[in-house]
Protein backbone atom coordinates (compact mmCIF):
# COMPACT_ATOMS: atom_id res chain seq x y z
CA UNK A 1 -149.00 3.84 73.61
CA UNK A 2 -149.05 3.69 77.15
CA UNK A 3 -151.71 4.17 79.51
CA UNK A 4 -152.22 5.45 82.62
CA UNK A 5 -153.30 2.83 85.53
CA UNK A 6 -153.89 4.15 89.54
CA UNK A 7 -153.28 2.03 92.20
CA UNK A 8 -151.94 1.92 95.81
CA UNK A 9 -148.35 0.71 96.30
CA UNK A 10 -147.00 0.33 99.70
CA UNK A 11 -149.38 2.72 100.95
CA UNK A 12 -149.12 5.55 98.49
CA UNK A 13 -151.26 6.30 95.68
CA UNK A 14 -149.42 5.92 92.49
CA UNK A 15 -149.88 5.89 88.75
CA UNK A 16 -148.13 3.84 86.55
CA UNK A 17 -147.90 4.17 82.77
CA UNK A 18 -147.80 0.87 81.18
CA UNK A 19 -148.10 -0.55 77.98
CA UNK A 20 -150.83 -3.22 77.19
CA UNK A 21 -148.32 -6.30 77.29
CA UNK A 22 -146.34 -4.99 79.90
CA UNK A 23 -146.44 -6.79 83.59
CA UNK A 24 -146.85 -5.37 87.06
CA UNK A 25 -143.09 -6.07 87.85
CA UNK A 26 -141.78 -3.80 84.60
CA UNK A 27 -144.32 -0.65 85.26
CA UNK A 28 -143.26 -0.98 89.06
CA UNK A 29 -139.47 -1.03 88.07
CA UNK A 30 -140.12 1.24 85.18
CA UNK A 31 -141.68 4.05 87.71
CA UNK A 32 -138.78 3.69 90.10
CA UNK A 33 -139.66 1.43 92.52
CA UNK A 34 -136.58 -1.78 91.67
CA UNK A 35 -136.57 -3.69 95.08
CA UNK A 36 -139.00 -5.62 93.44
CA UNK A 37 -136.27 -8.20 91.07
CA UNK A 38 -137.21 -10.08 88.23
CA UNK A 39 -134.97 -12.81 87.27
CA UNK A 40 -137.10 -15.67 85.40
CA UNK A 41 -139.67 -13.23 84.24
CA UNK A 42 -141.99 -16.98 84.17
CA UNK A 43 -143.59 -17.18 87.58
CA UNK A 44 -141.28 -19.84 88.42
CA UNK A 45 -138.54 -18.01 90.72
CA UNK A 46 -140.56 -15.77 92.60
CA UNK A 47 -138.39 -13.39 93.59
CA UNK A 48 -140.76 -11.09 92.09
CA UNK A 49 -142.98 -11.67 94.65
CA UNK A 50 -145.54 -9.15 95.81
CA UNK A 51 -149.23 -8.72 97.50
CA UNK A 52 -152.11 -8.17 95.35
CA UNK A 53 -154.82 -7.03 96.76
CA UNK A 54 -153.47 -9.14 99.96
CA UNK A 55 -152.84 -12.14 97.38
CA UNK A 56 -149.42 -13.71 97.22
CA UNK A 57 -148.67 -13.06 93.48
CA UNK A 58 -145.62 -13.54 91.30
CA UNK A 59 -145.56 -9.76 89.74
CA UNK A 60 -144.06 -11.42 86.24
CA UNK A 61 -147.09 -12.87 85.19
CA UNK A 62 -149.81 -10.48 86.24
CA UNK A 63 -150.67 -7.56 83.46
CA UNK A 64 -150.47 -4.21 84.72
CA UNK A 65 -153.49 -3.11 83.22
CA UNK A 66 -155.41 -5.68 85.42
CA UNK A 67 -154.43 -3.48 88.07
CA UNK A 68 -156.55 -0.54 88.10
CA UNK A 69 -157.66 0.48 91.80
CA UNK A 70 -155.12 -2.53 93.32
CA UNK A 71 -153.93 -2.68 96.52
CA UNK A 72 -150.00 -3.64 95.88
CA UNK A 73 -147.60 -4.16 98.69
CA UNK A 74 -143.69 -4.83 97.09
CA UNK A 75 -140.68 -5.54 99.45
CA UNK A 76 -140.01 -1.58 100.17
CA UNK A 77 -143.38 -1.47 102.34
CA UNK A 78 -142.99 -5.48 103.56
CA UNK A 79 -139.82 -5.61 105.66
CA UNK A 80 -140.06 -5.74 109.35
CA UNK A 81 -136.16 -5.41 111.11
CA UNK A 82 -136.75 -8.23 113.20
CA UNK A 83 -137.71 -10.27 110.18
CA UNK A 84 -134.57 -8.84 108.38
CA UNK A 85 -132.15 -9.34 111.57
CA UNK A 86 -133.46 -13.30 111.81
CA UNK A 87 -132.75 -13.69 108.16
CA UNK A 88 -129.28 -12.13 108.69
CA UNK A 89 -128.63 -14.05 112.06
CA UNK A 90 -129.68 -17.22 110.35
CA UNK A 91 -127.07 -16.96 107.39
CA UNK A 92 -130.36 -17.05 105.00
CA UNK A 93 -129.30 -13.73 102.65
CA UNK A 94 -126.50 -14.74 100.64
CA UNK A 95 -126.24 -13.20 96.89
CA UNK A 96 -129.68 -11.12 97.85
CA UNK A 97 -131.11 -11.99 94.10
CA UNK A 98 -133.88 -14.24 95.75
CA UNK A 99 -134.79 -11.89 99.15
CA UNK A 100 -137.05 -9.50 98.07
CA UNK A 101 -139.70 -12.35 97.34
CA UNK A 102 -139.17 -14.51 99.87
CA UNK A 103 -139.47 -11.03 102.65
CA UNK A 104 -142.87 -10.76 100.90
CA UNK A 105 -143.52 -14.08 100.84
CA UNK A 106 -142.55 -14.39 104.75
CA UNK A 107 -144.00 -11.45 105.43
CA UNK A 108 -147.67 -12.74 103.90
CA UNK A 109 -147.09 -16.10 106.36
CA UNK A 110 -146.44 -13.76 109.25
CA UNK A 111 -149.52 -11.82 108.92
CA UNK A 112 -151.79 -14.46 110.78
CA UNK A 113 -153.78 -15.72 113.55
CA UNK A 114 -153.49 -18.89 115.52
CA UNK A 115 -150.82 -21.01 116.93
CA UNK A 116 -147.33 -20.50 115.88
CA UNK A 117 -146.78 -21.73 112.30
CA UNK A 118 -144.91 -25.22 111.90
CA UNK A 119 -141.78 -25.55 109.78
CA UNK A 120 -143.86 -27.15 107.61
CA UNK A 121 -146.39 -24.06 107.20
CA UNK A 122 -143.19 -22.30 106.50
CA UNK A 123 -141.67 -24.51 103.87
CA UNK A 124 -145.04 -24.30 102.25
CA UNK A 125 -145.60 -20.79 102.49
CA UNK A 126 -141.99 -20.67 100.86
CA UNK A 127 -142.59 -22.81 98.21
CA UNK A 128 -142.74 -20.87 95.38
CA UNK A 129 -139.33 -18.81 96.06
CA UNK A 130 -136.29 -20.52 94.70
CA UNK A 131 -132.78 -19.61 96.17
CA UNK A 132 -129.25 -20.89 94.55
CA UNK A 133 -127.31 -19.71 97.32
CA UNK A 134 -128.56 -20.52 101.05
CA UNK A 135 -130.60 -23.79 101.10
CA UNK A 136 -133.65 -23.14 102.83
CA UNK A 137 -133.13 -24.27 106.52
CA UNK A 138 -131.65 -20.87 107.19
CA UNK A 139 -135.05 -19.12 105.95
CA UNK A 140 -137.16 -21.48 107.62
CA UNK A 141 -135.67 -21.14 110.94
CA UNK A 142 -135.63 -16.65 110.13
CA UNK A 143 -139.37 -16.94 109.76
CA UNK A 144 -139.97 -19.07 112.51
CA UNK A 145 -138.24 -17.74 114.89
CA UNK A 146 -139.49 -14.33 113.86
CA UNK A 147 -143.41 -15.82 114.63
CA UNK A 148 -142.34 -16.90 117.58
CA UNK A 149 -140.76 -13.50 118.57
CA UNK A 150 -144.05 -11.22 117.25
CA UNK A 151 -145.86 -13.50 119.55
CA UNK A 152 -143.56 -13.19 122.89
CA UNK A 153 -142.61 -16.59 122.40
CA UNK A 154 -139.45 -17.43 123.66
């Protein structure tokens, strides 16, 4: 039987009905909200990447039932259009299987204070978002040059 778990996604109050196995990323997809992809369903991929509660999380591997009263932010409430327009510009969107968690996981790297983040801040803020299709040079350069632009940096 399912339950009934509350919780803020993107900004809106929601409430998901879940069943006790059941992970965040199948009660989000289940109630409609499928930019959010699964693929390995194993934590490994994470292109089903999302903020909990402002942590990075892979949405595969965390119950739903854990989140009562969570905070959630998916891809539909992450993407900025000049993050988007640098991933396009940079040839870093290919098949589109892997972009919803890295945009999440670029976006969490984006939201910070302090100098300009390094390619190697990037690469490591990347890290746990596999892609088949681009390489990662393109995405690295996207978010970079995407700091550098929030920050008036030419």
């Amino acid at each position: 039987m399912a339950d009934d778990i509350h919780l803020e996604v993107d900004g809106r109050e929601i409430t998901l009905a879940a069943e006790a196995d059941e992970s965040l990323l199948r009660a989000l997809r289940a109630h409609g909200l499928t930019a959010t992809t699964g693929a390995c369903e194993q934590g490994e991929c994470g292109s089903c990447s999302v903020l909990l509660d402002g942590r990075l999380e892979c949405s595969c591997l965390v119950p739903a039932m854990v989140c009562e009263g969570a905070r959630v932010a998916t891809v539909e409430g992450q993407v900025g259009r000049d993050l988007g327009e640098a991933l396009a510009a940079n040839g870093a969107v290919q098949c589109g299987f892997c972009t919803p968690g890295f945009v999440v996981a670029a976006e969490a790297a984006l939201d910070h204070d302090g100098p300009p983040l390094s390619v190697e801040q990037v690469r490591e803020s990347l890290a746990g978002n596999l892609c088949r299709c681009t390489g990662y040079e393109g995405l690295i350069r996207a978010v970079c040059e995407t700091d550098r632009a929030r920050r008036g940096i030419a």
